[in-house]
C-alpha atoms as a PDB file:
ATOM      1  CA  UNK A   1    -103.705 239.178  52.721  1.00  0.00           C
ATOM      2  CA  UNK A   2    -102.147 242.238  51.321  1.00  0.00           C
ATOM      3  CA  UNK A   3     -99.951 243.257  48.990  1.00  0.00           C
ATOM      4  CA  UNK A   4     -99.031 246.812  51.286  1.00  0.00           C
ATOM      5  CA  UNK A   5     -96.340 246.371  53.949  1.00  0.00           C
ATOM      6  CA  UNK A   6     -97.682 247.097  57.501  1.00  0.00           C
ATOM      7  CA  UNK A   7     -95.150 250.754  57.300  1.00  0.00           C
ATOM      8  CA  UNK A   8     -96.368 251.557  54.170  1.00  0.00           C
ATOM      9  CA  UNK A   9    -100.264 250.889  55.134  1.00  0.00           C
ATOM     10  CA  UNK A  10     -99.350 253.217  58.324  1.00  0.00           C
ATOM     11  CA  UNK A  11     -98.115 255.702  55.994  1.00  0.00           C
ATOM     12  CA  UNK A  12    -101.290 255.676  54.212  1.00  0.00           C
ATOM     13  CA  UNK A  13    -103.182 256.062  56.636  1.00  0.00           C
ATOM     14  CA  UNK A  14    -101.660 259.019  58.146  1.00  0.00           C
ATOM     15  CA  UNK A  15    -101.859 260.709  55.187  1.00  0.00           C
ATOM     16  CA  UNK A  16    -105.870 259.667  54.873  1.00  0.00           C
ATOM     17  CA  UNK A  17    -105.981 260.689  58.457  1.00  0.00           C
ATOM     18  CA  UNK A  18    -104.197 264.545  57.042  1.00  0.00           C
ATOM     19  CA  UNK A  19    -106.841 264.749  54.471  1.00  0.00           C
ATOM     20  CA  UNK A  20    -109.922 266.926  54.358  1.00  0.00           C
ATOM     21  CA  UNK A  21    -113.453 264.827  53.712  1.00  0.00           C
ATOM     22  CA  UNK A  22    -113.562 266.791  50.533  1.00  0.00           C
ATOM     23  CA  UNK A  23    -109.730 265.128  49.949  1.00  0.00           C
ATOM     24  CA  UNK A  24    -110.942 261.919  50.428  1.00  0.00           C
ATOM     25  CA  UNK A  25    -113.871 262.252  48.654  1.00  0.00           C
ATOM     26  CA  UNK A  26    -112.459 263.421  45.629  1.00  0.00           C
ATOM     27  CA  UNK A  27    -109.771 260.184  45.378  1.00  0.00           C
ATOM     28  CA  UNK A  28    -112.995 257.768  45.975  1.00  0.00           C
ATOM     29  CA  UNK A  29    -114.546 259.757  43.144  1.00  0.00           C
ATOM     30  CA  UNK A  30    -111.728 259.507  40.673  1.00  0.00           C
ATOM     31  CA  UNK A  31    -111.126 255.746  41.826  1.00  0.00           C
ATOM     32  CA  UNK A  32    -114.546 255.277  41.116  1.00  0.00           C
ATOM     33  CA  UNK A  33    -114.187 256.778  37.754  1.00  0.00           C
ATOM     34  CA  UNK A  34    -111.225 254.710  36.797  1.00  0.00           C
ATOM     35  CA  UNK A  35    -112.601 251.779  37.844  1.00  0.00           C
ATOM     36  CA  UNK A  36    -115.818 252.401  35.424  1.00  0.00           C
ATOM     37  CA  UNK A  37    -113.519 253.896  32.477  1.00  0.00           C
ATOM     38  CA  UNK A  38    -111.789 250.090  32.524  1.00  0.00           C
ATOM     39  CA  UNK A  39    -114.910 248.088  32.976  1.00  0.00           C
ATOM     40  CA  UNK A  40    -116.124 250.164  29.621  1.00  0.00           C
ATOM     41  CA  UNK A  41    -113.256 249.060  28.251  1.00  0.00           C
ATOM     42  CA  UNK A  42    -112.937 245.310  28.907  1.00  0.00           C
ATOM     43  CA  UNK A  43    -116.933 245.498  28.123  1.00  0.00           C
ATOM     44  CA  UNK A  44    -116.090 247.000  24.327  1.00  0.00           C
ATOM     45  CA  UNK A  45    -113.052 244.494  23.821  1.00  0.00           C
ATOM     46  CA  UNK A  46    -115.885 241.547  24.816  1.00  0.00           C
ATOM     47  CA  UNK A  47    -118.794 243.013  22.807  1.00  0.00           C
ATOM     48  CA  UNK A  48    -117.288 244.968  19.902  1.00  0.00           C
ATOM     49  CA  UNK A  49    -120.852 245.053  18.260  1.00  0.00           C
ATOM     50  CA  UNK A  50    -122.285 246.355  20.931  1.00  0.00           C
ATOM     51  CA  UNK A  51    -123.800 249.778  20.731  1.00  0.00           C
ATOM     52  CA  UNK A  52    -122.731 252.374  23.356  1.00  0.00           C
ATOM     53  CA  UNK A  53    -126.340 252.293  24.772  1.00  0.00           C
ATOM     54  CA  UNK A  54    -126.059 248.563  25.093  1.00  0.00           C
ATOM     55  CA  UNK A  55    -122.468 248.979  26.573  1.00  0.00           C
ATOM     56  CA  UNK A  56    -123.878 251.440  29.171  1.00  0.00           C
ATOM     57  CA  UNK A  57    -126.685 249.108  30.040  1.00  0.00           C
ATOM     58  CA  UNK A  58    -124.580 246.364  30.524  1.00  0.00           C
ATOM     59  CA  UNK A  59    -122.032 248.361  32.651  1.00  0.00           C
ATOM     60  CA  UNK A  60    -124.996 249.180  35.102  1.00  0.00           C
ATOM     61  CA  UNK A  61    -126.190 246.162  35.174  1.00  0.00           C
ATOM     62  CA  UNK A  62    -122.946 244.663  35.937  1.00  0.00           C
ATOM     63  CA  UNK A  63    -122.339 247.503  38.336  1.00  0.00           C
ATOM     64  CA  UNK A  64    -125.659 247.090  40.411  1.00  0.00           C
ATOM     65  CA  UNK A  65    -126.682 243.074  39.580  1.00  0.00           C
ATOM     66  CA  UNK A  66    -123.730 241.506  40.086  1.00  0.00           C
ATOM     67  CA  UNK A  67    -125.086 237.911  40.010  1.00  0.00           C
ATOM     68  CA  UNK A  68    -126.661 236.788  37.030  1.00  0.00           C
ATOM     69  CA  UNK A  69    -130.423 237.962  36.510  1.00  0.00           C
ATOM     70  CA  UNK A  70    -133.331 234.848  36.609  1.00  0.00           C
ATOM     71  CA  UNK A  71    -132.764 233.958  32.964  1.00  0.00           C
ATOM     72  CA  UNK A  72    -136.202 235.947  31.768  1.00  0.00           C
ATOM     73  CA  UNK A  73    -134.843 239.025  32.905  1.00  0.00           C
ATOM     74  CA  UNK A  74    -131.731 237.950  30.723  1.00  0.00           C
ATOM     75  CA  UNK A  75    -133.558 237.006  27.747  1.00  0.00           C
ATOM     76  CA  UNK A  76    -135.829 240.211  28.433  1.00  0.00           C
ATOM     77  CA  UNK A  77    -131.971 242.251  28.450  1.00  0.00           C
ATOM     78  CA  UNK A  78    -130.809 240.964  25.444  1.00  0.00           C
ATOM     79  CA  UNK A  79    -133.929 241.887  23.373  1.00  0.00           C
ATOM     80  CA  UNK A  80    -133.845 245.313  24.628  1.00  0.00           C
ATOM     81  CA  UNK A  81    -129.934 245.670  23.536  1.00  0.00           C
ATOM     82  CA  UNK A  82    -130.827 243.954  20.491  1.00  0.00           C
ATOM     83  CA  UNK A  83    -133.631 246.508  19.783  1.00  0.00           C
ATOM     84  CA  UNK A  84    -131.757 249.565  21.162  1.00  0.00           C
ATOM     85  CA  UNK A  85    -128.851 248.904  17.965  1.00  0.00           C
ATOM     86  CA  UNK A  86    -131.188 249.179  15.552  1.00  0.00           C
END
């Protein structure tokens, strides 16, 4: 399911299709960017006691374990957040 109409998605593609791999690249990139700058975001309305290093730690871990860790790893996690705002 999409939200793009089959001409539009065409379009799109041409214009992907027009682009250099630098082009490309570069949208991924600031896509990618975006997409991190919101998560921060959503992560410092959630946690506003959080330090920034915990913020940053949870962003990666959210970014690269997306299922919850076995629940020593997650006690281990908060501990170290705990003892990196002090």
């Amino acid at each position: 399911m999409s939200d793009t109409s089959r001409v539009a998605a065409a379009l799109q593609a041409e214009i992907y299709r027009r682009m250099t791999g630098a082009e490309r690249l570069r949208i991924a990139l600031d896509m990618s960017l975006a997409v991190r700058e919101l998560s921060m975001a959503r992560l410092q309305r959630q946690h506003p006691d959080w330090s920034e290093l915990a913020l940053k730690r949870e962003l990666l871990r959210y970014a690269f374990l997306p299922a919850a860790p076995p629940f020593k790893l997650e006690e281990h996690w908060a501990a170290a957040c705990r003892a990196s705002e002090h």
